[in-house]
N, C-alpha and C. Protein backbone atom coordinates (compact mmCIF):
# COMPACT_ATOMS: atom_id res chain seq x y z
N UNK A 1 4.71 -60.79 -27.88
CA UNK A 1 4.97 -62.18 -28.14
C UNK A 1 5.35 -62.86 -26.81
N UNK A 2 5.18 -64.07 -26.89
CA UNK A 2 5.26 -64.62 -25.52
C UNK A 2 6.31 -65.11 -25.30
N UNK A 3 7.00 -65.66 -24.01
CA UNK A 3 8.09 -66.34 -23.82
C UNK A 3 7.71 -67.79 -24.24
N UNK A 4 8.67 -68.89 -23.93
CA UNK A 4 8.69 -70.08 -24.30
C UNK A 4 8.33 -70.72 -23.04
N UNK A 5 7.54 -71.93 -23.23
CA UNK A 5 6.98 -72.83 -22.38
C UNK A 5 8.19 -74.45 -22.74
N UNK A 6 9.02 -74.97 -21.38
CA UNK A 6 9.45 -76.08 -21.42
C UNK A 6 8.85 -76.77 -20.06
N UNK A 7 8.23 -78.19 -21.38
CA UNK A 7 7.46 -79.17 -20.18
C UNK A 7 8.92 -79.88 -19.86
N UNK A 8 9.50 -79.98 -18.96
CA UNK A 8 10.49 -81.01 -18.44
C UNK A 8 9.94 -82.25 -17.51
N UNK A 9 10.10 -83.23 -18.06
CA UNK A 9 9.33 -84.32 -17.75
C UNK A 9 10.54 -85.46 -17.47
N UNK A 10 10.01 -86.80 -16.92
CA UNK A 10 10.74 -87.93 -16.45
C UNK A 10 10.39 -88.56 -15.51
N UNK A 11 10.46 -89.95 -15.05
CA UNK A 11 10.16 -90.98 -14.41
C UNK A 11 10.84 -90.24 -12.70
N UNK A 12 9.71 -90.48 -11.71
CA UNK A 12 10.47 -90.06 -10.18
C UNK A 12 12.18 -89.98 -10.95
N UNK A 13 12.75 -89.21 -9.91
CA UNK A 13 14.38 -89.60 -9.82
C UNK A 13 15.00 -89.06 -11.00
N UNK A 14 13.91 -88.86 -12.42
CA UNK A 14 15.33 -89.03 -13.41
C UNK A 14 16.06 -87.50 -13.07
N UNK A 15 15.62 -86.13 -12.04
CA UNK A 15 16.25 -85.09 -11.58
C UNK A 15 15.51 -83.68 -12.78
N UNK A 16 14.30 -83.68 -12.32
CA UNK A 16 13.85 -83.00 -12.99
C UNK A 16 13.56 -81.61 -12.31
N UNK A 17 13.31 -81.86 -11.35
CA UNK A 17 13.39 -80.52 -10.47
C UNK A 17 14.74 -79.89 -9.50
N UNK A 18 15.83 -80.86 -10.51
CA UNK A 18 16.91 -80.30 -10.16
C UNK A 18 17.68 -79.47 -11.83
N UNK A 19 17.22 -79.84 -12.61
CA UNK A 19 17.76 -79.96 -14.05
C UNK A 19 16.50 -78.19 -14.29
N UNK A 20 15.51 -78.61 -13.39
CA UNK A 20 14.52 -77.21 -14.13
C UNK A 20 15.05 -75.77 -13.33
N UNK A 21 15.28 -76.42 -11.71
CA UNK A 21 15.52 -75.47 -11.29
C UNK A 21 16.96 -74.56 -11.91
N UNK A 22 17.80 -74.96 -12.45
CA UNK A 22 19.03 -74.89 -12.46
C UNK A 22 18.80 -74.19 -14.33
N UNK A 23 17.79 -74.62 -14.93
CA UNK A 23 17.74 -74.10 -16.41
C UNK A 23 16.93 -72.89 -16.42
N UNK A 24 16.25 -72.86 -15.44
CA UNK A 24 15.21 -71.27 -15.32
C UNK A 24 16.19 -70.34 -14.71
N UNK A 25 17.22 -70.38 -14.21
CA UNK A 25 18.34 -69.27 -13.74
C UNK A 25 19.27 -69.31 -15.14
N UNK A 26 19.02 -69.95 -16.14
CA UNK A 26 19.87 -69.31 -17.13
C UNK A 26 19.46 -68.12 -17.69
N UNK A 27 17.64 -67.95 -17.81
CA UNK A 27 17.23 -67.40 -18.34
C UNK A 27 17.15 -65.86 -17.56
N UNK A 28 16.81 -64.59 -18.64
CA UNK A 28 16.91 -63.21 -17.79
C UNK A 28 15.82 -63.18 -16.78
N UNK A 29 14.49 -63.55 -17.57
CA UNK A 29 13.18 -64.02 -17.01
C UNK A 29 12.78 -65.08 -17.50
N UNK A 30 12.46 -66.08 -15.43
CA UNK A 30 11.96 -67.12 -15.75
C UNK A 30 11.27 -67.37 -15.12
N UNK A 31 10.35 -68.50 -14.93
CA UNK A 31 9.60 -69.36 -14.04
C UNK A 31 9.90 -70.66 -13.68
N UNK A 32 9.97 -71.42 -12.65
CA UNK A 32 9.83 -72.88 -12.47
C UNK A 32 8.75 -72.90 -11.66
N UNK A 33 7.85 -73.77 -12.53
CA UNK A 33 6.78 -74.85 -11.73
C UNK A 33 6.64 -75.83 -11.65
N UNK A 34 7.05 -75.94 -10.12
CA UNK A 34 7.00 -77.48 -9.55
C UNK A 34 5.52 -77.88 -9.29
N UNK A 35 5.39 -78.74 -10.37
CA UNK A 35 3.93 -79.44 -10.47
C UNK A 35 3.27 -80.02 -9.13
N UNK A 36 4.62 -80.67 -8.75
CA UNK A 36 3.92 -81.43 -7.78
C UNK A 36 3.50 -80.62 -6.48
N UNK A 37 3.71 -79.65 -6.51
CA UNK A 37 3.06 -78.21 -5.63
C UNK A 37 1.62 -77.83 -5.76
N UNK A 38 1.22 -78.23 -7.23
CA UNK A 38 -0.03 -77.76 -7.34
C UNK A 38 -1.27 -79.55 -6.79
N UNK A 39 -0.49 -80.03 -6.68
CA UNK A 39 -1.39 -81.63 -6.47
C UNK A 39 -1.19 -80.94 -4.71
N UNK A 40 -0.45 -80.79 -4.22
CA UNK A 40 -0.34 -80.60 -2.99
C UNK A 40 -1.73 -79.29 -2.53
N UNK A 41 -1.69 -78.81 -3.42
CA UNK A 41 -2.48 -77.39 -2.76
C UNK A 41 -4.25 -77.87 -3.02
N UNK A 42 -4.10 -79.20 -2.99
CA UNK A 42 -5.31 -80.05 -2.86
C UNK A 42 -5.80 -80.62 -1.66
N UNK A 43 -6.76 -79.59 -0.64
CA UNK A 43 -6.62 -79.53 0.48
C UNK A 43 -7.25 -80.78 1.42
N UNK A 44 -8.27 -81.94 0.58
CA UNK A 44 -9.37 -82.03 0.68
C UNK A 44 -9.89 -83.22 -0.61
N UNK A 45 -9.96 -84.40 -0.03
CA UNK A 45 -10.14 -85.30 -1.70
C UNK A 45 -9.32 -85.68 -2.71
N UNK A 46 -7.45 -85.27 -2.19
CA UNK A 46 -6.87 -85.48 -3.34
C UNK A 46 -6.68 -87.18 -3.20
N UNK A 47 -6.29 -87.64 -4.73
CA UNK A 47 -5.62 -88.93 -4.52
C UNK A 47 -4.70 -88.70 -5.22
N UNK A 48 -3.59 -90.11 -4.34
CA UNK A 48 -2.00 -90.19 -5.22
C UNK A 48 -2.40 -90.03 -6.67
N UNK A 49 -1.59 -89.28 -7.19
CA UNK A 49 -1.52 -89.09 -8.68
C UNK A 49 -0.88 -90.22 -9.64
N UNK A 50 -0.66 -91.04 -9.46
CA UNK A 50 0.14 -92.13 -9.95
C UNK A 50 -1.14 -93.62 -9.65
N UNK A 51 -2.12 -93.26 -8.79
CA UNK A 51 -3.12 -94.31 -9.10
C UNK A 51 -4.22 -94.13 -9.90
N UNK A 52 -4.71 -95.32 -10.64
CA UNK A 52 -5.43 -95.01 -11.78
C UNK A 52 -6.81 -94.30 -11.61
N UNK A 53 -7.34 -93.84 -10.29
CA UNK A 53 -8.61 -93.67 -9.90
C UNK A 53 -8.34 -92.12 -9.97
N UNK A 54 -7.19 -91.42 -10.27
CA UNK A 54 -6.77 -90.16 -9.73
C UNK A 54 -6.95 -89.44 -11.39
N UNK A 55 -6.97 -90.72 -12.61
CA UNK A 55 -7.22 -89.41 -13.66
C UNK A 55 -7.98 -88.50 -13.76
N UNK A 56 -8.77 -88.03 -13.40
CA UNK A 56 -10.44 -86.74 -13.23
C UNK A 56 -9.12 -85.99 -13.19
N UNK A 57 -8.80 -86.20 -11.73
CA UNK A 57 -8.01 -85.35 -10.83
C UNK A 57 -6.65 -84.69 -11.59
N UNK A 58 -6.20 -85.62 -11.49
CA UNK A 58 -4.68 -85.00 -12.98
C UNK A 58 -4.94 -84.38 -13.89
N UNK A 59 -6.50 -84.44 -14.55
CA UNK A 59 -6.48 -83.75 -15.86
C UNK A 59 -6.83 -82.06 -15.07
N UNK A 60 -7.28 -82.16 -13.82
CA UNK A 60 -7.70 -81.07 -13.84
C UNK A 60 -6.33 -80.03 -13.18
N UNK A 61 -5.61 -81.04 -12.72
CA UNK A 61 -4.64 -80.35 -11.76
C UNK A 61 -4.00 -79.70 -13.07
N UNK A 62 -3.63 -80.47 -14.23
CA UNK A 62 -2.83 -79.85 -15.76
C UNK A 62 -3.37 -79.50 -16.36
N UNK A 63 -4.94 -78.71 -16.19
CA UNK A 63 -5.07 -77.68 -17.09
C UNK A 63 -4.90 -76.30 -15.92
N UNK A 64 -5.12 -76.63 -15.05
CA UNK A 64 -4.96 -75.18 -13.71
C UNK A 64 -2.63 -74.87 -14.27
N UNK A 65 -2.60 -76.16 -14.38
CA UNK A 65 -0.74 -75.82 -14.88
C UNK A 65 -0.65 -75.57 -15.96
N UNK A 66 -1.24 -75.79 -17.25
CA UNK A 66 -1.37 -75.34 -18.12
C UNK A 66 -1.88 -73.68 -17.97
N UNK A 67 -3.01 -73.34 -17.26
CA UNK A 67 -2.86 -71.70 -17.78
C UNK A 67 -1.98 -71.11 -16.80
N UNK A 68 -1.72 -71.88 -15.61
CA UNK A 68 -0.36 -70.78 -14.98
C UNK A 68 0.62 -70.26 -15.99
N UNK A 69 0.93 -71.56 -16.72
CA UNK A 69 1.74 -71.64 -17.37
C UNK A 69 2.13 -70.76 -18.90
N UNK A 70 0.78 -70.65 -19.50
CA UNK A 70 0.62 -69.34 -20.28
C UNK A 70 0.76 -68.16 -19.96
N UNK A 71 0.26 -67.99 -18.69
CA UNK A 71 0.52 -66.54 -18.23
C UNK A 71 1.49 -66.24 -17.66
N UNK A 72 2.05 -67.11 -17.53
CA UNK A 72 3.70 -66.72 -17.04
C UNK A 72 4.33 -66.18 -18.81
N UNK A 73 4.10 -67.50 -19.11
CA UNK A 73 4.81 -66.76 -20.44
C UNK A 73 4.03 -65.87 -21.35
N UNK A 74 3.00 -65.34 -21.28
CA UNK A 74 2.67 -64.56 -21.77
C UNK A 74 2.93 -62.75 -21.37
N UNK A 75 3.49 -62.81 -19.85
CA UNK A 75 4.13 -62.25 -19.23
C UNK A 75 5.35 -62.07 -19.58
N UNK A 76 5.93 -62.53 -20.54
CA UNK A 76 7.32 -62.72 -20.61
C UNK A 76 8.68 -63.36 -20.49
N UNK A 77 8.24 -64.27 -19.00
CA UNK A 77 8.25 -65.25 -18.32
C UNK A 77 8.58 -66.48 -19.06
N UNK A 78 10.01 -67.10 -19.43
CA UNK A 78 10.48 -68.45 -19.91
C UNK A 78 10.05 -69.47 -18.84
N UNK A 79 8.76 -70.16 -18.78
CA UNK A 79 8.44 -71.24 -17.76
C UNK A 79 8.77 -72.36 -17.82
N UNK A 80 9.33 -72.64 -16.61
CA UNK A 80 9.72 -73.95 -16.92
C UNK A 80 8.97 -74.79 -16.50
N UNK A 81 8.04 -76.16 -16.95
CA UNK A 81 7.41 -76.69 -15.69
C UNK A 81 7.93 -77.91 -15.67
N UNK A 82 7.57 -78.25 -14.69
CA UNK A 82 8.39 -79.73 -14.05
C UNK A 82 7.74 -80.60 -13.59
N UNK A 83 7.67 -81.85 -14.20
CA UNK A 83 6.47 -82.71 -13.44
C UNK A 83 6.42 -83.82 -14.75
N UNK A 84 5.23 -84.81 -14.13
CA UNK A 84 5.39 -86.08 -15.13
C UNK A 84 4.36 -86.02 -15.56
N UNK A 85 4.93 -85.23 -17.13
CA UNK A 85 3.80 -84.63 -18.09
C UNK A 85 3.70 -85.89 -19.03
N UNK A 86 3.16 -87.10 -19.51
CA UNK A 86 3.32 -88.24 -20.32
C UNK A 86 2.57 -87.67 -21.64
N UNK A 87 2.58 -88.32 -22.98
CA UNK A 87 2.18 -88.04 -23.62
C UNK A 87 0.50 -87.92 -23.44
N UNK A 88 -0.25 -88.61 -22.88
CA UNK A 88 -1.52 -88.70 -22.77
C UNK A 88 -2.25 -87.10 -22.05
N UNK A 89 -0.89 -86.35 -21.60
CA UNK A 89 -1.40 -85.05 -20.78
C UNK A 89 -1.35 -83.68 -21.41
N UNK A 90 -0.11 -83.91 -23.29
CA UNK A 90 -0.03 -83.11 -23.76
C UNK A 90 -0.70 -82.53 -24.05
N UNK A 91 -2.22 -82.66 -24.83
CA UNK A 91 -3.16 -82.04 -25.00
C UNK A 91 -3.84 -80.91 -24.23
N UNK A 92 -3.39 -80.46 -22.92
CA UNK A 92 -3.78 -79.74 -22.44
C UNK A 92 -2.85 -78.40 -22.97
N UNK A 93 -1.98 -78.55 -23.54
CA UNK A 93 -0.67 -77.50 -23.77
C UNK A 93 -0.80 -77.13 -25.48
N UNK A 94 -1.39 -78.02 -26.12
CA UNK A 94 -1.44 -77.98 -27.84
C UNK A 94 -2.70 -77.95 -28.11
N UNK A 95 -3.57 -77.91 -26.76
CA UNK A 95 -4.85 -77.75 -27.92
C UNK A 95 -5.32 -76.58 -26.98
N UNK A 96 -4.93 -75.88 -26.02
CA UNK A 96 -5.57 -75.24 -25.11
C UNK A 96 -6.42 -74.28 -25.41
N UNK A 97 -7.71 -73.78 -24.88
CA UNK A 97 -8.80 -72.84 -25.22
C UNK A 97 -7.87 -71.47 -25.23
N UNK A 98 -6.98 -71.32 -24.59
CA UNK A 98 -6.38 -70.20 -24.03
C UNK A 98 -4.87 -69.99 -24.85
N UNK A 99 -5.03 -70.82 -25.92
CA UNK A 99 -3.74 -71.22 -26.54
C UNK A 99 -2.37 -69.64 -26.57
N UNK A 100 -2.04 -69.07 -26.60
CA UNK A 100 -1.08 -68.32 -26.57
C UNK A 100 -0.05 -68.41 -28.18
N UNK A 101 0.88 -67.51 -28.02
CA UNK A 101 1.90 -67.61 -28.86
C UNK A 101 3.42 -68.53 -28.24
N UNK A 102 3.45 -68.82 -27.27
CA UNK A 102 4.67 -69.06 -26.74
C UNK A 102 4.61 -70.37 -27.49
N UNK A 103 6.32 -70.57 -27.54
CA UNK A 103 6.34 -71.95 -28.41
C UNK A 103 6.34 -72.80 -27.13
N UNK A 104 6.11 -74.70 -27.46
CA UNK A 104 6.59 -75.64 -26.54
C UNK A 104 7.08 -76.27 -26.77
N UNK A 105 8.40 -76.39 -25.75
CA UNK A 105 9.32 -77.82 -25.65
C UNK A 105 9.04 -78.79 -25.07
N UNK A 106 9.54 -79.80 -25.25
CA UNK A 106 8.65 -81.69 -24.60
C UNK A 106 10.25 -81.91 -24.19
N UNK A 107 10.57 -82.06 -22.84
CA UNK A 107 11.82 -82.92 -22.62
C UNK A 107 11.77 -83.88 -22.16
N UNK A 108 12.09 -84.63 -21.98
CA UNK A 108 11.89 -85.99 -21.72
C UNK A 108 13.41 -86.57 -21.11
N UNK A 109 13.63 -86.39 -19.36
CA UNK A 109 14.62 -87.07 -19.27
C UNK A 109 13.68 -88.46 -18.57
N UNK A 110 15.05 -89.27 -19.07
CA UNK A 110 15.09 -90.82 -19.18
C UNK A 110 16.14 -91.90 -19.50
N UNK A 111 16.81 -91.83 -17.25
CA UNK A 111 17.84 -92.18 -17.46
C UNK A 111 17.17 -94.11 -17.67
N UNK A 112 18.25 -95.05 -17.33
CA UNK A 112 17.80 -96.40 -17.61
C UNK A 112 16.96 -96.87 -16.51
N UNK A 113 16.31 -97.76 -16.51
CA UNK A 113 14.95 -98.19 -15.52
C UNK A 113 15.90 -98.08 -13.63
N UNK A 114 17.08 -99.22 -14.30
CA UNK A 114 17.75 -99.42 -12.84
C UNK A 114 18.15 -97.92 -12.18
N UNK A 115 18.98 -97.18 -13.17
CA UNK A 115 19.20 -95.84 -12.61
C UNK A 115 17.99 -94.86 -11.62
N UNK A 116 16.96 -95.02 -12.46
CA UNK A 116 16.18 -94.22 -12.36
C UNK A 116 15.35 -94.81 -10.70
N UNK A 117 15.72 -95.94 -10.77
CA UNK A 117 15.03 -96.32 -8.94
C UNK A 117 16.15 -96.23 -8.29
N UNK A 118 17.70 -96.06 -8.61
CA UNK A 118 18.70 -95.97 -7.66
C UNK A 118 18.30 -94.49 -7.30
N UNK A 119 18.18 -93.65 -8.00
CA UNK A 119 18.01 -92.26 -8.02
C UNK A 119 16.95 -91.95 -6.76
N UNK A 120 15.93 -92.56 -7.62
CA UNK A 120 14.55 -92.38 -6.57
C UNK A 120 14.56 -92.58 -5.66
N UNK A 121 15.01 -94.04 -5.33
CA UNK A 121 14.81 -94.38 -3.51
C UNK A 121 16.41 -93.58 -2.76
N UNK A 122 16.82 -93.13 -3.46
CA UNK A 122 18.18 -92.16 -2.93
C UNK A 122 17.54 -90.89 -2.01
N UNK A 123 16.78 -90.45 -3.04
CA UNK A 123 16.19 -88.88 -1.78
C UNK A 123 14.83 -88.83 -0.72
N UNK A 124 15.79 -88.30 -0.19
CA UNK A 124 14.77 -87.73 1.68
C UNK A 124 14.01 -86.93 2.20
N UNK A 125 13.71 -86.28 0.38
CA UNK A 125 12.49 -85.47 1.13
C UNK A 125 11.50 -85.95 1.34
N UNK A 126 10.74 -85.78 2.45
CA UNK A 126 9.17 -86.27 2.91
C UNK A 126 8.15 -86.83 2.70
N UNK A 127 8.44 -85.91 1.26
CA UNK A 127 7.02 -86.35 -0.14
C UNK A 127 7.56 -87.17 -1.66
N UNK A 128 9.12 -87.40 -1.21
CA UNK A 128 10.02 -88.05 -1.98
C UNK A 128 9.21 -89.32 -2.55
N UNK A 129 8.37 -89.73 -3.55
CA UNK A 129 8.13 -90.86 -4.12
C UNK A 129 9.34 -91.90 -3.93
N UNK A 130 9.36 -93.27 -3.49
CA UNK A 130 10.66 -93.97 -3.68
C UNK A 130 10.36 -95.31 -3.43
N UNK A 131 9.08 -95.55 -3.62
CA UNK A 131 8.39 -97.01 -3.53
C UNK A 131 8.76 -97.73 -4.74
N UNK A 132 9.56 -98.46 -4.89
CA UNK A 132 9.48 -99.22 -6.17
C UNK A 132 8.81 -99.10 -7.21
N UNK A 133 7.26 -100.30 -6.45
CA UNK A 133 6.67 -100.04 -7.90
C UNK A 133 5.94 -98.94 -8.70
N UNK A 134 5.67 -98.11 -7.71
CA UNK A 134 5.19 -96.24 -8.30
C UNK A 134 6.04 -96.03 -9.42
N UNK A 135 7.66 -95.82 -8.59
CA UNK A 135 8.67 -95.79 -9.54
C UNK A 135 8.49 -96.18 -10.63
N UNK A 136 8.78 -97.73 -10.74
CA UNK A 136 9.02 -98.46 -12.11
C UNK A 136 7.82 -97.99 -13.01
N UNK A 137 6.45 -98.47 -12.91
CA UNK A 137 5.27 -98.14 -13.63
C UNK A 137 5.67 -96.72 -14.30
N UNK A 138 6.01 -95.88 -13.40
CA UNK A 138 5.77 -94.50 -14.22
C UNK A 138 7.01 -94.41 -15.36
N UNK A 139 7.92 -95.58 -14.90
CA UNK A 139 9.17 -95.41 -15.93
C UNK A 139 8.48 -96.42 -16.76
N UNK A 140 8.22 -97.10 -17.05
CA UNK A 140 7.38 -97.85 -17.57
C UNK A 140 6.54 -97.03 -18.76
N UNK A 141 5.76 -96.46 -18.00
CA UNK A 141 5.02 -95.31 -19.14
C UNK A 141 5.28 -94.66 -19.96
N UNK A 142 6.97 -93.96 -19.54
CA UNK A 142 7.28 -92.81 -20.44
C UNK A 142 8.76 -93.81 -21.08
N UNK A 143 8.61 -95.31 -21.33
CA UNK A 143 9.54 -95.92 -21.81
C UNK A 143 9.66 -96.14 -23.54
N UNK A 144 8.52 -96.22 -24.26
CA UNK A 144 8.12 -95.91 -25.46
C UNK A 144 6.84 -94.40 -26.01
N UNK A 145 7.78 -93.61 -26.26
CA UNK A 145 6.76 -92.51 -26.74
C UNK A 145 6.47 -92.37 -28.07
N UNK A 146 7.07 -93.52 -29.11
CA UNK A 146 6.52 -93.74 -30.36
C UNK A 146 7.44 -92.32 -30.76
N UNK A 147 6.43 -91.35 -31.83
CA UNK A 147 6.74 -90.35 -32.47
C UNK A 147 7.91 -89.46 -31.73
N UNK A 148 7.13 -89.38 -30.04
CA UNK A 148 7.63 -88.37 -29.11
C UNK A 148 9.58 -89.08 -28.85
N UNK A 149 9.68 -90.02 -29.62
CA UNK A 149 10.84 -90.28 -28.63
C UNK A 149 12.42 -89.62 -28.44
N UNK A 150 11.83 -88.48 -30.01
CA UNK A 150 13.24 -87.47 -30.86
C UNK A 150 13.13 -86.59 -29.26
N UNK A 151 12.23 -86.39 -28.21
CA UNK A 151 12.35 -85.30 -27.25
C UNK A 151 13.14 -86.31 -26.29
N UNK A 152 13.40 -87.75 -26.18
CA UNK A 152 13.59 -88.27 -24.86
C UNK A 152 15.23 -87.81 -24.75
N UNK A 153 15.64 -87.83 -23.75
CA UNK A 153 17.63 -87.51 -23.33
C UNK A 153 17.58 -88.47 -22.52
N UNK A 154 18.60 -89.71 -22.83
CA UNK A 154 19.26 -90.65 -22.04
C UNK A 154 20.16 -89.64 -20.81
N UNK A 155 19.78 -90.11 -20.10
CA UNK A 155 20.77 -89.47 -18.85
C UNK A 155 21.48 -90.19 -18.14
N UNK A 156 21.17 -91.40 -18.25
CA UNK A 156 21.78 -92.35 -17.47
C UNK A 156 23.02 -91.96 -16.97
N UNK A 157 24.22 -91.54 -17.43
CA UNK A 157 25.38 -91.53 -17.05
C UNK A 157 25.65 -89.86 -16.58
N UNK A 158 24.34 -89.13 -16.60
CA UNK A 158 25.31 -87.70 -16.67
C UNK A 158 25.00 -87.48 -14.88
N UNK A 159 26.17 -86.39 -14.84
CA UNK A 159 25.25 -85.76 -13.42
C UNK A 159 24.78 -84.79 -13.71
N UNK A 160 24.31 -83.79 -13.04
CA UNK A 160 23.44 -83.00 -13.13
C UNK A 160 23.76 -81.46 -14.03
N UNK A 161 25.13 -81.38 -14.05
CA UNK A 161 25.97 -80.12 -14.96
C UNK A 161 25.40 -80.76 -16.35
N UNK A 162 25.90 -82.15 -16.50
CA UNK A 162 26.16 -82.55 -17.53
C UNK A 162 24.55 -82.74 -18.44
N UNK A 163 23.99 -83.00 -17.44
CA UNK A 163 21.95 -83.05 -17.70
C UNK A 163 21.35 -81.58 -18.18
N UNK A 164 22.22 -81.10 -17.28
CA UNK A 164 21.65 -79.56 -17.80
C UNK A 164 22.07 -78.99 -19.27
N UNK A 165 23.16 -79.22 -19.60
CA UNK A 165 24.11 -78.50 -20.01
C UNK A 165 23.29 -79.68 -21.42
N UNK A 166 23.02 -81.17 -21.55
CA UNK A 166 22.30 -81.80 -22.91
C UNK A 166 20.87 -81.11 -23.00
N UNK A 167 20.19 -80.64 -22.12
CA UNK A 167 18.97 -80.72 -21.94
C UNK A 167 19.03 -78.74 -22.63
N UNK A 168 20.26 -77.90 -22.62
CA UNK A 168 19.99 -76.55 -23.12
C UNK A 168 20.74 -76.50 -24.43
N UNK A 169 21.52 -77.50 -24.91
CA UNK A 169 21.98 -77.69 -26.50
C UNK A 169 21.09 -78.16 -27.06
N UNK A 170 20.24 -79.35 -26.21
CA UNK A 170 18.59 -79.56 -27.26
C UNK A 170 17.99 -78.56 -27.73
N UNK A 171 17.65 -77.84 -26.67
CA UNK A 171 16.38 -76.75 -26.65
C UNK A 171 17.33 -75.66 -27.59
N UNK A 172 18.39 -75.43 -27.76
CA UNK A 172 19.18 -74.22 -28.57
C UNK A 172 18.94 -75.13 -30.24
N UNK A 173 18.72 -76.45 -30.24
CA UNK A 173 18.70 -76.47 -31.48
C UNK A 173 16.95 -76.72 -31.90
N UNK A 174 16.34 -76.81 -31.28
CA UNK A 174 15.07 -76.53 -31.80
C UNK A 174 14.77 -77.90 -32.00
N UNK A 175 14.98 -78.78 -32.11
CA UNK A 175 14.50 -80.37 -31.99
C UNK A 175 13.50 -80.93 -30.89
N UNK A 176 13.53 -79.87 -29.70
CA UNK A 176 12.47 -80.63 -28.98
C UNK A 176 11.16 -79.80 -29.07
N UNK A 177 11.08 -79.21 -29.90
CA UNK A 177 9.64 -78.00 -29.88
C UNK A 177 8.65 -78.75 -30.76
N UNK A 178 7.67 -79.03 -29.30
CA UNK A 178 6.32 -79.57 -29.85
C UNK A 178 5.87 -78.56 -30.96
N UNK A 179 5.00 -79.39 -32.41
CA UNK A 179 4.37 -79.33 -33.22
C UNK A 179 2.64 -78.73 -32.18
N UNK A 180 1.93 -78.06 -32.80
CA UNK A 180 0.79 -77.80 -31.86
C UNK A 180 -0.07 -79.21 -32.76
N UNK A 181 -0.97 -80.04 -32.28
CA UNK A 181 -1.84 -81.25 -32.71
C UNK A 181 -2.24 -80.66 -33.23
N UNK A 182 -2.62 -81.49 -34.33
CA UNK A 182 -3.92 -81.37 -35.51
C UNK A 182 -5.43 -81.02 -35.06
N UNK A 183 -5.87 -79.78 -35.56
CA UNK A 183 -7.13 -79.56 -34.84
C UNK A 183 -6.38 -78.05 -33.80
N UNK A 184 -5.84 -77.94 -33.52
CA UNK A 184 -5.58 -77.12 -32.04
C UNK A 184 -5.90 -75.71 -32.66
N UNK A 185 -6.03 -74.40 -32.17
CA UNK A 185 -6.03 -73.55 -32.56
C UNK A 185 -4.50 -72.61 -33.01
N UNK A 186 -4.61 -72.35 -34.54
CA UNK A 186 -3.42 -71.89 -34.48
C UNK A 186 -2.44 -70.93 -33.39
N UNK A 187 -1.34 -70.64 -33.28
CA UNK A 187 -0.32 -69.95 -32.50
C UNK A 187 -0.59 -68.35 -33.29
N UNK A 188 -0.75 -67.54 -32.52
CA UNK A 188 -0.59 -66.40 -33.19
C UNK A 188 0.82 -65.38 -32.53
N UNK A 189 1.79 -66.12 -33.45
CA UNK A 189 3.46 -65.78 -33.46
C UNK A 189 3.81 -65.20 -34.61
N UNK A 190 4.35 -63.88 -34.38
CA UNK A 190 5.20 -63.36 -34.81
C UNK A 190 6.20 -63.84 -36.03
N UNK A 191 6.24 -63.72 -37.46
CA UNK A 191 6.73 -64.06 -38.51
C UNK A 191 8.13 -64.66 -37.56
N UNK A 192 8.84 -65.84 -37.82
CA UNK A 192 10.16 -65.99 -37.07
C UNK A 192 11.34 -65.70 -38.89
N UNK A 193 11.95 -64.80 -38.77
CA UNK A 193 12.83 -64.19 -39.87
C UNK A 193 13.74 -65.14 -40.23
N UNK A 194 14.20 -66.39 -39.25
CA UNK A 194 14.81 -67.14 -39.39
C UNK A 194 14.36 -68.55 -40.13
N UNK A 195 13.19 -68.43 -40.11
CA UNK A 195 12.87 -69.47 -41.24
C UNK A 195 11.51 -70.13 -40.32
């Protein structure tokens, strides 16, 4: 049986690759994949991922993260991945050719618009997104998820103990575990005894 797959998702800034790194060391075995590693290992033709000419490109970069991502957990491997998975990208994870048994979680941090650009234009790394309007748009996007919105966590006020620490009482109660879409190929999991 496989380990569990958590997409940890959020607008630049909302601290997602601080919240993943920090939740894959809870686990005995884990993985973190920093998404935005795999857009990078695009040696040749990539475009910003956040402009609209770049969808080809995104869908393909998240299905290459999508089967890392099975085989980590099919390995055993609790993966965490990290990156700005929007609803429009889930389908690569619920309907996949390669579908697996591992269950999936959808997290969704999403602190408030203003937070989330104080955040952003705050860090110095290199490849640090922190342009305004990149920012806003992508908070923008993941601001109504309709059905998806039982996965979103206000963060606005927490720091990062406190992000972690909402973001692993979710996942302990089972509220953020994606449904696989209608159509997908069933999960072939193990009777769960618990109901």
């Amino acid at each position: 049986m496989s380990a569990d797959i958590i997409l940890l998702t959020g607008p630049p800034g909302a601290g997602k690759s601080t919240t993943a790194r920090a939740l894959a060391t809870t686990y005995d075995r884990a993985v973190h994949l920093h998404t935005d590693d795999f857009w990078h290992f695009i040696a040749a033709g990539a475009i910003a991922p956040y402009l609209p000419e770049s969808d080809a490109q995104n869908h393909t970069v998240l299905r290459v993260i999508q089967r890392a991502a099975a085989a980590y957990a099919a390995g055993g491997f609790t993966t965490v991945v990290d990156g700005i998975i929007g609803p429009w990208m889930l389908d690569h994870f619920r309907q996949a050719e390669d579908a697996t048994d591992a269950r999936h979680h959808y997290v969704v941090l999403r602190p408030s618009r203003a937070e989330t650009l104080r955040r952003a234009q705050r860090r110095t790394s290199p490849d640090a997104l922190v342009d305004e309007g990149p920012v806003l748009a992508l908070w923008d996007q993941l601001a109504d998820l309709g059905p998806l919105e039982r996965h979103v966590l206000d963060t606005t006020e927490h720091t990062p103990a406190e992000t972690l620490a909402a973001v692993r009482a979710a996942l302990a109660s089972g509220a953020l575990e994606l449904r696989p879409a209608a159509g997908a190929p069933p999960r072939r999991r193990a009777a769960d005894p618990a109901g």
